[in-house]
N, C-alpha and C. Protein backbone atom coordinates (compact mmCIF):
# COMPACT_ATOMS: atom_id res chain seq x y z
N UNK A 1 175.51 86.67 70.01
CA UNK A 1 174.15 86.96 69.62
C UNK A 1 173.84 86.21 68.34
N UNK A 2 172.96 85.30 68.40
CA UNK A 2 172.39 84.61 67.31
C UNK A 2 170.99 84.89 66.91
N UNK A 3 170.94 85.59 65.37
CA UNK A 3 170.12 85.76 64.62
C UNK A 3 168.77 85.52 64.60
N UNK A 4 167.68 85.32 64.69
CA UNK A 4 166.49 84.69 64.55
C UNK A 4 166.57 83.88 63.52
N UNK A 5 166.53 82.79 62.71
CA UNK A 5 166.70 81.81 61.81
C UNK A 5 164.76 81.32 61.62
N UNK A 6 164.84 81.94 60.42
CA UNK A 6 163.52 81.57 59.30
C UNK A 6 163.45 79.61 60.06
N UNK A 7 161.93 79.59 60.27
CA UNK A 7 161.38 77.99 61.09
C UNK A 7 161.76 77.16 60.04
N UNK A 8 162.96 76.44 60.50
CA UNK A 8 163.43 74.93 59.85
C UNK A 8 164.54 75.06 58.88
N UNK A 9 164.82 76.21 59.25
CA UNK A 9 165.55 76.50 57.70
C UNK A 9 167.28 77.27 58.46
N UNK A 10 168.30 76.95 57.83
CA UNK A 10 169.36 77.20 58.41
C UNK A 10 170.41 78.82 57.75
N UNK A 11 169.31 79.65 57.04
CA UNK A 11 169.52 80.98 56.50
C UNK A 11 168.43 82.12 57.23
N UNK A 12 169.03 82.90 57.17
CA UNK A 12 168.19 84.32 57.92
C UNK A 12 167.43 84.76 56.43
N UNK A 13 166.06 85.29 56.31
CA UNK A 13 165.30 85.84 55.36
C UNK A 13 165.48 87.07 55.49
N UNK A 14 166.29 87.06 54.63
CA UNK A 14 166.84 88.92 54.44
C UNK A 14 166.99 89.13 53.11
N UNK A 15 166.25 88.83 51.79
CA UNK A 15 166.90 89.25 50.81
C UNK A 15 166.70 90.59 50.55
N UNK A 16 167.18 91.25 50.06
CA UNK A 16 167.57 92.55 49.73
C UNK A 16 166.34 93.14 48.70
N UNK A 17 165.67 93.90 48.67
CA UNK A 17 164.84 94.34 47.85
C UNK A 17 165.40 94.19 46.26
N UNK A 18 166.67 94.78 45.70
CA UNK A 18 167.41 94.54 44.58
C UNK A 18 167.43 93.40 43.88
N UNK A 19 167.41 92.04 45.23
CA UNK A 19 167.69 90.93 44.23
C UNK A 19 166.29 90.46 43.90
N UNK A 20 165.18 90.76 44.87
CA UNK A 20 163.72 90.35 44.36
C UNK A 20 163.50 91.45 42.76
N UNK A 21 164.10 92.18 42.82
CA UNK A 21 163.99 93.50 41.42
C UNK A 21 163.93 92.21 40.45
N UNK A 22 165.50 91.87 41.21
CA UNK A 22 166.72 91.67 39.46
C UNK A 22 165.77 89.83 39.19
N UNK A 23 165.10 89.46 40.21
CA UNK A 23 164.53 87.97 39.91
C UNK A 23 162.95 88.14 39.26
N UNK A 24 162.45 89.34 39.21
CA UNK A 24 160.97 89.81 39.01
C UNK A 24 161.63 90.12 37.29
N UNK A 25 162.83 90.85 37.31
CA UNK A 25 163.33 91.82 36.01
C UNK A 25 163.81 90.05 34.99
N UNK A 26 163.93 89.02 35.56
CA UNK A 26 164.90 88.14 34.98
C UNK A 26 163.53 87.13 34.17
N UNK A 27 162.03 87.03 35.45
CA UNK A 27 161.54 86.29 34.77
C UNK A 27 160.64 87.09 33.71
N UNK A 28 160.12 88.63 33.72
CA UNK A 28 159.77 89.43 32.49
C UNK A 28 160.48 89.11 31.26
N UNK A 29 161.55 88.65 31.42
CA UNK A 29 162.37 88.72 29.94
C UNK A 29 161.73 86.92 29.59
N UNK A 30 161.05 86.76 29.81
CA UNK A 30 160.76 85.46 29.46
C UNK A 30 160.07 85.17 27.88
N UNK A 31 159.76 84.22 27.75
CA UNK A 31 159.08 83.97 26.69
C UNK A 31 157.33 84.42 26.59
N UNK A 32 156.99 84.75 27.81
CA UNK A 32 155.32 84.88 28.34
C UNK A 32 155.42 85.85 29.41
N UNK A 33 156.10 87.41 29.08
CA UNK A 33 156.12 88.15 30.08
C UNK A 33 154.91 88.88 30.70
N UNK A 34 153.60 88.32 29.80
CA UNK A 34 152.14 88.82 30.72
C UNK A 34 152.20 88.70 31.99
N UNK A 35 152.48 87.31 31.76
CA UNK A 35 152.62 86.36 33.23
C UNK A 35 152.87 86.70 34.40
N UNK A 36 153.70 87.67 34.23
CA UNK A 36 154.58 88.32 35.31
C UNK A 36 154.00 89.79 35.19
N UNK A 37 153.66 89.93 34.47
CA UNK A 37 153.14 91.69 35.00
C UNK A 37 152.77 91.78 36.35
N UNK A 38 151.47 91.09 36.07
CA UNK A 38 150.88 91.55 38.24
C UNK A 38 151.70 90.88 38.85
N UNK A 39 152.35 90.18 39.04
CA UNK A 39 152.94 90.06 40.77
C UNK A 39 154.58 91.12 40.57
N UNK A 40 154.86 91.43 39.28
CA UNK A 40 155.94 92.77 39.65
C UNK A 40 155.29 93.74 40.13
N UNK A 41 154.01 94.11 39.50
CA UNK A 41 153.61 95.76 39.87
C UNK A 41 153.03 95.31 41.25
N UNK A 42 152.06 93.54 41.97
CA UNK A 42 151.98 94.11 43.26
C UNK A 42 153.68 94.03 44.10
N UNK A 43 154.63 93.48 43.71
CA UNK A 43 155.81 93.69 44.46
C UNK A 43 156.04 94.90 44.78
N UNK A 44 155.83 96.02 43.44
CA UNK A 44 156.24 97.22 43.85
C UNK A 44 155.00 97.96 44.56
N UNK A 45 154.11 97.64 44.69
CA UNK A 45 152.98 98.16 45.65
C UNK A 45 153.29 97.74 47.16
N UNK A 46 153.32 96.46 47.08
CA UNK A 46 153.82 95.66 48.24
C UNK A 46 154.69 96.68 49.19
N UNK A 47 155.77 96.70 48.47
CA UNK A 47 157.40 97.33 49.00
C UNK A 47 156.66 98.98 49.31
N UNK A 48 156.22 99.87 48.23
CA UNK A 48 155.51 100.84 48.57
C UNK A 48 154.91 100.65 50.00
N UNK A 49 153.85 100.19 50.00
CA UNK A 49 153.30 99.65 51.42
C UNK A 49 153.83 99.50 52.38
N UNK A 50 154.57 98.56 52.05
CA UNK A 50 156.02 98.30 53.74
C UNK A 50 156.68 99.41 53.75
N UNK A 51 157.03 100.49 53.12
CA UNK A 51 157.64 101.47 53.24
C UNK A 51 156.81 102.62 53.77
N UNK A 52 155.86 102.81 53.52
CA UNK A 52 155.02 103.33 54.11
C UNK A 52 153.66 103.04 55.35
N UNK A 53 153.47 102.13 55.31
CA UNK A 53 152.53 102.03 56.48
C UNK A 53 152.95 100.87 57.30
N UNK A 54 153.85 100.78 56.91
CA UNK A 54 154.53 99.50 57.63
C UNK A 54 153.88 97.69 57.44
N UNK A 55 154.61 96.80 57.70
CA UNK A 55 154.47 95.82 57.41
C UNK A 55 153.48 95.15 58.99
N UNK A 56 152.50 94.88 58.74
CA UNK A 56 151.88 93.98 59.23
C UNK A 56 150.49 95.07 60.45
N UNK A 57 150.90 96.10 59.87
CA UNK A 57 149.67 97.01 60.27
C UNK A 57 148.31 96.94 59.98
N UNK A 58 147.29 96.99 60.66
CA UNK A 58 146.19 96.71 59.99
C UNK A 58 145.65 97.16 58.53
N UNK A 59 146.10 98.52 58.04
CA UNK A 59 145.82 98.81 56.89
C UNK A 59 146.65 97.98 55.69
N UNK A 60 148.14 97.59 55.95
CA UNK A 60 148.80 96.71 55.07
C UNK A 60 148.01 95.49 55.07
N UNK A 61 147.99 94.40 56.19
CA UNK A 61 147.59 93.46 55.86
C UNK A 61 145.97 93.69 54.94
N UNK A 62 145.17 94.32 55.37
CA UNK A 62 143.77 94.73 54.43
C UNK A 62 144.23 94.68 52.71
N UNK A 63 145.01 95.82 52.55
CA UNK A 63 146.06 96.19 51.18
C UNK A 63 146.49 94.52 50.52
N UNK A 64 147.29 93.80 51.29
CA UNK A 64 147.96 92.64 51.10
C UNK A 64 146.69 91.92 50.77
N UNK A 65 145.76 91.60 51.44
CA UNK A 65 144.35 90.72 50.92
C UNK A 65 143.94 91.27 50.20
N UNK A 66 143.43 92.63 49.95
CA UNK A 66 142.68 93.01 48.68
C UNK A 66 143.69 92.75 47.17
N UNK A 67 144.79 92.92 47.45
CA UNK A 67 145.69 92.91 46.26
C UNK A 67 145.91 91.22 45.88
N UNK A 68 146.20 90.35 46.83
CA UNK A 68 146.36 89.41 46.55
C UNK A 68 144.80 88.64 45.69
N UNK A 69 144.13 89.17 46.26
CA UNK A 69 142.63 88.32 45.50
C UNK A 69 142.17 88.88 44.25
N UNK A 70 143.04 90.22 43.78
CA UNK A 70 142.70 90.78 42.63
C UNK A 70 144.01 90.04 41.50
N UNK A 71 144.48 89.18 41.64
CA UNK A 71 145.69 88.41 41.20
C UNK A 71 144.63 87.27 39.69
N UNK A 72 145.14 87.10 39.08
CA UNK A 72 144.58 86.49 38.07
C UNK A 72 144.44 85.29 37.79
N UNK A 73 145.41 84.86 38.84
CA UNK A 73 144.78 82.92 38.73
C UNK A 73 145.57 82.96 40.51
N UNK A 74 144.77 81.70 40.87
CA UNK A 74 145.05 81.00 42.19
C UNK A 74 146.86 80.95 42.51
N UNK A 75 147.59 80.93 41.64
CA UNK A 75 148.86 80.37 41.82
C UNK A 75 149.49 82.25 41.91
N UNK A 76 149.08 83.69 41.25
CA UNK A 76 149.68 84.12 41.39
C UNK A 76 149.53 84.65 42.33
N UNK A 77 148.02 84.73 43.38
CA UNK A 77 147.41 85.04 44.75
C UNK A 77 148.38 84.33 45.82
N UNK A 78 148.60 82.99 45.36
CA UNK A 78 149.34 82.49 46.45
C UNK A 78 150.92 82.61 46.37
N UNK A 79 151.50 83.13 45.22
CA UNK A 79 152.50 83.78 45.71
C UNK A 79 152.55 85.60 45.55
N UNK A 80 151.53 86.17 45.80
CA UNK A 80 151.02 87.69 46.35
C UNK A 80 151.30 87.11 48.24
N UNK A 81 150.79 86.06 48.40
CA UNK A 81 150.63 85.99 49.77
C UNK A 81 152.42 85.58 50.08
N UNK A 82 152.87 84.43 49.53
CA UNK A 82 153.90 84.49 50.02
C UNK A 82 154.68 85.48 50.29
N UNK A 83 154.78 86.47 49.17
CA UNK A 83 155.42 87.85 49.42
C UNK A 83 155.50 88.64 51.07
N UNK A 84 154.22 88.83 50.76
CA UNK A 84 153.85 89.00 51.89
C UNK A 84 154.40 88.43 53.13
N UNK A 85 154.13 87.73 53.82
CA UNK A 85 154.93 86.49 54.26
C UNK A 85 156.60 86.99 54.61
N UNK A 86 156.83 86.97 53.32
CA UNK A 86 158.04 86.71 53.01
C UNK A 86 159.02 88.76 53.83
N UNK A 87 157.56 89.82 53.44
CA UNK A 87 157.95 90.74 54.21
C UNK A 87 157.91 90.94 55.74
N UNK A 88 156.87 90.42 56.02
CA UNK A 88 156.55 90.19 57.23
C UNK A 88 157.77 89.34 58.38
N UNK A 89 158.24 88.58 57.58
CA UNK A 89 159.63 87.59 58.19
C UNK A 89 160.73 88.47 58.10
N UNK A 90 160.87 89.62 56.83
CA UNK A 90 162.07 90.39 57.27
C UNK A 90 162.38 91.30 58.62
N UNK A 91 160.79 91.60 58.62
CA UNK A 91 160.72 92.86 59.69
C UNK A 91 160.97 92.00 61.12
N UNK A 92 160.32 91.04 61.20
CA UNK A 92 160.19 90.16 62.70
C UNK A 92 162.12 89.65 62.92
N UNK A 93 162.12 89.30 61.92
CA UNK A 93 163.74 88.98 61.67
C UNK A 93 164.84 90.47 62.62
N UNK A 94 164.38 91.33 61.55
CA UNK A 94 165.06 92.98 62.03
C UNK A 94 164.90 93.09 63.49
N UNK A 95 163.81 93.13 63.85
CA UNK A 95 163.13 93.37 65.04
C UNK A 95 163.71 92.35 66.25
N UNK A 96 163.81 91.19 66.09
CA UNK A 96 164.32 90.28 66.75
C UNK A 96 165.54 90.39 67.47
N UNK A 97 166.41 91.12 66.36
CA UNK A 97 167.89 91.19 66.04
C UNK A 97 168.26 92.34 67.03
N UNK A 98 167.31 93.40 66.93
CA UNK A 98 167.42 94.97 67.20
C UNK A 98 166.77 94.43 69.25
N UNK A 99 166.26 93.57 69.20
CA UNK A 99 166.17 93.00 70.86
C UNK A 99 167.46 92.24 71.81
N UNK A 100 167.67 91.44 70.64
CA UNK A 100 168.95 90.47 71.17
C UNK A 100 170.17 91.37 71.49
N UNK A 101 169.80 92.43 70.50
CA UNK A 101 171.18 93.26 70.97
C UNK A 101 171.33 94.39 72.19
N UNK A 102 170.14 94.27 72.63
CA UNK A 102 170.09 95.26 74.14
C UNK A 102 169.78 94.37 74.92
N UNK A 103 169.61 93.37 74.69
CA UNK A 103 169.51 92.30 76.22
C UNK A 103 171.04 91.98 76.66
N UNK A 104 171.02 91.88 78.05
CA UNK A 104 172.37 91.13 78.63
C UNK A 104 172.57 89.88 78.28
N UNK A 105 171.48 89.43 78.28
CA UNK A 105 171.57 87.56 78.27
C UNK A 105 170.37 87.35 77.05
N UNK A 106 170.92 86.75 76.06
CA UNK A 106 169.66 86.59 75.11
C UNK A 106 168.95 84.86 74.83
N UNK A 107 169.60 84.51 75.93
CA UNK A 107 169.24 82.94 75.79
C UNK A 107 167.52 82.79 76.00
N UNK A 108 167.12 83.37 77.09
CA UNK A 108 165.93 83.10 77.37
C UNK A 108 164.94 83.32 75.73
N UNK A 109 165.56 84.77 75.85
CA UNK A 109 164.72 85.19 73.94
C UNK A 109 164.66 84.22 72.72
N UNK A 110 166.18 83.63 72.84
CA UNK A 110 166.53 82.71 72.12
C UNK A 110 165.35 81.48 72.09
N UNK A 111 165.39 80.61 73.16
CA UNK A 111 164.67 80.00 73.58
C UNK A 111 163.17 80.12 73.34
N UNK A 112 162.73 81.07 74.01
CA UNK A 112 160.99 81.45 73.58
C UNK A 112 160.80 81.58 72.08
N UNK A 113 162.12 82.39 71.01
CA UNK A 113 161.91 82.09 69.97
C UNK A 113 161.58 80.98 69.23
N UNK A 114 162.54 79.79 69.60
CA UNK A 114 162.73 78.68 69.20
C UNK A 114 161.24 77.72 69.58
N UNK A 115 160.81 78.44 70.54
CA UNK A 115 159.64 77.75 70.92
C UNK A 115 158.32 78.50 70.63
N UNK A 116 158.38 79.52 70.04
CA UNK A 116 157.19 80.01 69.35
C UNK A 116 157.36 79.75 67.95
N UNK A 117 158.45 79.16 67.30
CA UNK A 117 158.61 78.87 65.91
C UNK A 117 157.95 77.40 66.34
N UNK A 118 158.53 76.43 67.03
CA UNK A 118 157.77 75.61 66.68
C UNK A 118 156.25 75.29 67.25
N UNK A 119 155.60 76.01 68.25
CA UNK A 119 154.19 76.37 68.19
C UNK A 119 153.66 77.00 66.70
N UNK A 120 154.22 77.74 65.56
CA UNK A 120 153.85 77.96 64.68
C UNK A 120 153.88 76.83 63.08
N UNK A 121 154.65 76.27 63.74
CA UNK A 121 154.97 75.44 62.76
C UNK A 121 153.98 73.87 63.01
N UNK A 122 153.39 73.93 64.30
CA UNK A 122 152.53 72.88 65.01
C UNK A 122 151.55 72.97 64.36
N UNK A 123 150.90 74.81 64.67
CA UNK A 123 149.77 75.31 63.95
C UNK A 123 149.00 75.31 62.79
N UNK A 124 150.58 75.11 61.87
CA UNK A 124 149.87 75.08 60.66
C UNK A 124 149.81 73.85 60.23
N UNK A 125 150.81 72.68 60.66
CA UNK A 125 150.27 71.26 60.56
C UNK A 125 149.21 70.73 61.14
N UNK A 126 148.61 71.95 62.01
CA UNK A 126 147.09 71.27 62.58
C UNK A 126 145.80 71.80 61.54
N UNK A 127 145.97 73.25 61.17
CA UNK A 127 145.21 74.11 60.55
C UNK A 127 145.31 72.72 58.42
N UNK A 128 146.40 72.30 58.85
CA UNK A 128 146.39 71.56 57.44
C UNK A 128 146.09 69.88 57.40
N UNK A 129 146.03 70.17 58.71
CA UNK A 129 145.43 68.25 58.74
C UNK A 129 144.15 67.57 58.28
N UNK A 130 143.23 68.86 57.75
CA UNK A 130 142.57 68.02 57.05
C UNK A 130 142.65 68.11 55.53
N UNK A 131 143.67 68.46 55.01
CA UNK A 131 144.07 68.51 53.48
C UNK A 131 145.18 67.29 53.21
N UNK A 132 144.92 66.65 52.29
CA UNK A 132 146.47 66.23 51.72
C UNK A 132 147.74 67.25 51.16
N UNK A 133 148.42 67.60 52.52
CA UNK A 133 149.60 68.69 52.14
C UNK A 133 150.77 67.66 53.15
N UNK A 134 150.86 66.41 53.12
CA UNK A 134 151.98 66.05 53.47
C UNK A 134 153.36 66.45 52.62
N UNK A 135 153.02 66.13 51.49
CA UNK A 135 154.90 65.99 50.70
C UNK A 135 154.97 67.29 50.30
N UNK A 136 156.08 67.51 49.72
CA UNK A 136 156.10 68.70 49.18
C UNK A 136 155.90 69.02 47.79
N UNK A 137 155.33 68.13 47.07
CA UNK A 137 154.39 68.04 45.79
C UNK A 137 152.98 68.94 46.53
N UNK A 138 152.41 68.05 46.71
CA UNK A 138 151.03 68.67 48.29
C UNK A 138 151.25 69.61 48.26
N UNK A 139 152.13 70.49 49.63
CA UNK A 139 152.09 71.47 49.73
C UNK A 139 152.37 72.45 48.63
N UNK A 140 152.81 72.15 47.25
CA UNK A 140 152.77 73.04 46.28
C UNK A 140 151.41 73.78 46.05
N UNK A 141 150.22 73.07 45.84
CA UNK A 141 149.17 73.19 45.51
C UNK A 141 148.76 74.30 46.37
N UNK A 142 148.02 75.30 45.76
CA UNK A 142 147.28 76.40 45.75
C UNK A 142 146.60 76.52 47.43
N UNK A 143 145.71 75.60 47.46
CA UNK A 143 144.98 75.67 48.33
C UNK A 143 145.78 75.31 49.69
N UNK A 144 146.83 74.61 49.84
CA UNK A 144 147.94 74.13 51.09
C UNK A 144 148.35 75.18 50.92
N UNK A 145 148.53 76.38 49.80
CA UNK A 145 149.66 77.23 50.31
C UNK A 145 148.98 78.48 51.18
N UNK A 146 147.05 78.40 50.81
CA UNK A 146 146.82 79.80 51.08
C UNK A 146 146.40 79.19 52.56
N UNK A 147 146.39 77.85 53.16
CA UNK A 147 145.89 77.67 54.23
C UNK A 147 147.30 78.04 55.19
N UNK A 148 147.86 77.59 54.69
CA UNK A 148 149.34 78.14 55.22
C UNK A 148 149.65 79.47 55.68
N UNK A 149 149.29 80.61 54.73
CA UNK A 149 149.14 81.66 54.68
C UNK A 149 148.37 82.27 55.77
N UNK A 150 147.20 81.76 55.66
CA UNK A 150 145.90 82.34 56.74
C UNK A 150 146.38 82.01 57.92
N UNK A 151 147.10 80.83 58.38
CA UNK A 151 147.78 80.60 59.33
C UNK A 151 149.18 81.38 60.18
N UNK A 152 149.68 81.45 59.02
CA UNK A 152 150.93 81.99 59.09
C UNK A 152 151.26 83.56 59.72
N UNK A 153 150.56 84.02 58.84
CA UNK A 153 150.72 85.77 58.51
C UNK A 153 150.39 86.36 59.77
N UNK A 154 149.16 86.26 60.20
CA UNK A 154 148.82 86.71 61.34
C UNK A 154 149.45 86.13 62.83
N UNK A 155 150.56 84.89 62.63
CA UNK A 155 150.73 84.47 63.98
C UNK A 155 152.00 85.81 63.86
N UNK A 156 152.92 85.88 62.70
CA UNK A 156 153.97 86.73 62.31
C UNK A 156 153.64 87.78 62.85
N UNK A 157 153.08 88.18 62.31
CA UNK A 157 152.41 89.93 62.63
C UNK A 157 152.11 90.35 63.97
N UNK A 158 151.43 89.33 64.73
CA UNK A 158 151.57 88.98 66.58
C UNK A 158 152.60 88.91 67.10
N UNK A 159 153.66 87.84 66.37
CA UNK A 159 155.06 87.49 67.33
C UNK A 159 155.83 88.93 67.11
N UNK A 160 155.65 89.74 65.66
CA UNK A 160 156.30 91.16 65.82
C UNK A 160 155.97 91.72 66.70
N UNK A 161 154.59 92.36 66.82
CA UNK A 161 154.36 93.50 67.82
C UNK A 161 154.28 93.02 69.22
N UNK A 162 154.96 91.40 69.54
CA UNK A 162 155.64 91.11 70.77
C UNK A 162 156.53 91.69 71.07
N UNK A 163 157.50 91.28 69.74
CA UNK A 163 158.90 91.25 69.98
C UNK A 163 158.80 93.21 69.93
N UNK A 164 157.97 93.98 69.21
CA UNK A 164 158.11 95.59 69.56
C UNK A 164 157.66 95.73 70.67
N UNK A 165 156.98 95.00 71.24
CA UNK A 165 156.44 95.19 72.72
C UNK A 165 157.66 95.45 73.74
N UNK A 166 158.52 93.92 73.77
CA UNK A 166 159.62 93.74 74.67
C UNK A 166 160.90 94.86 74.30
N UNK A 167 160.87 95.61 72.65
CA UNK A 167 161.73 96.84 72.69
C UNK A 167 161.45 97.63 73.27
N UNK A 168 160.25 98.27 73.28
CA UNK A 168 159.62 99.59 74.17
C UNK A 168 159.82 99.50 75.07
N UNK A 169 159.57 98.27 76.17
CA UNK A 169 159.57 98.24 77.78
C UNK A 169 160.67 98.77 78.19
N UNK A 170 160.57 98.91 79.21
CA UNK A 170 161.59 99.08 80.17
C UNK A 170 161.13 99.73 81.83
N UNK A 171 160.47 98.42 82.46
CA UNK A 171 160.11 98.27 83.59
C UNK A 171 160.92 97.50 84.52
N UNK A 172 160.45 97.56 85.30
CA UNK A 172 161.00 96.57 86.99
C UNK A 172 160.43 95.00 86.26
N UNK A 173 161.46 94.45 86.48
CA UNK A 173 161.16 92.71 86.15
C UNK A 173 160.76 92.72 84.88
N UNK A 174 161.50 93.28 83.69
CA UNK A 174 161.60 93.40 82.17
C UNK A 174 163.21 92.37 82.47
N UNK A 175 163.57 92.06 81.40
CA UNK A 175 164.79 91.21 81.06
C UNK A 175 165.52 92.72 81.44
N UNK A 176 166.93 91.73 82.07
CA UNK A 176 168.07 93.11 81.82
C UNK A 176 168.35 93.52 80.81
N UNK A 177 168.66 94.70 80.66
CA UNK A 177 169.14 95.54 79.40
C UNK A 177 170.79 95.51 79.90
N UNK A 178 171.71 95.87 78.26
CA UNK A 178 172.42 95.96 78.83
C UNK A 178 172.92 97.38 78.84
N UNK A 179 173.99 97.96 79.51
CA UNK A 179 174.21 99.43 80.35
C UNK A 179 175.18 99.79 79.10
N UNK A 180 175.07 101.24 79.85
CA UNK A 180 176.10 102.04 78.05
C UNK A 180 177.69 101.25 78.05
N UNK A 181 177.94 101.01 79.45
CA UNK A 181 179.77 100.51 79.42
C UNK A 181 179.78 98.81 78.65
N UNK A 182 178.47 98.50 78.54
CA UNK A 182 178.66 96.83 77.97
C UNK A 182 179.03 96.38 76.40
């Protein structure tokens, strides 16, 4: 059984709530810890949120946009959104994982994964083709990241409540499951 693997990238997005703490707690000690006030307190709203209404529910994502646009300059909105993002990939990740492991055969899953990552990854090089966001200078910039975003979030939030779709089932001509002796 192989993992779902974050699009293009050869690590699973799982960091641990602790180490986003101890990297939020590392850049406060800075020389300009204003800076960092709002995107710690929306982290801990954020995490609140995913803990409670779940990640990619209609009331979170609402929460996630209103919070992100109340952010104080363009750069800390667009990483409010990455966050986001960035929760949204754990759960689809979890979820993925928690499928592969009751299927008999997970190739096909495998596969459709691999091929809805790169339909998403098509998407947003189409949704960005009319910006200069080739290099990765480009895509730094504010505006490549939130087009990214608008793109992104919601294909995530779809491919989850697929992939919760295909957990719930269990019909005639559903993938095999596998049996308690397997």
């Amino acid at each position: 059984m192989a993992p779902r693997l974050c699009s293009g990238s050869s690590h699973l997005i799982a960091w641990p709530n602790w180490l986003l703490f101890l990297g939020i707690y590392l850049f406060t000690q800075s020389s300009r810890p204003m800076k960092f006030i709002a995107p710690t307190l929306l982290l801990f709203a954020v995490t609140a949120s995913y803990a409670s209404e779940g990640t990619c529910d209609p009331s979170w994502l609402k929460k996630i946009e209103n919070a992100c646009k109340r952010m104080s300059s363009q750069a800390e909105a667009a990483n409010c959104r990455e966050l986001a993002q960035r929760k949204a990939d754990q759960l689809l990740n979890s979820e993925y994982v928690k499928l592969t492991a009751v299927l008999e055969d997970q190739s096909k899953l495998q596969k459709a994964e691999r091929d809805w990552i790169e339909f998403k990854e098509s998407e947003v090089k189409y949704a960005l083709s009319g910006l200069a966001c080739e290099t990765a200078a480009e895509m730094s910039m504010t505006m490549c990241r939130d087009v990214k975003f608008v793109t992104t979030l919601p294909m995530t939030c779809e491919r989850l409540r697929q992939i919760r779709s295909h957990l719930e089932s269990s019909c005639n001509g559903c993938p095999p499951r596998k049996t308690a002796g397997n």
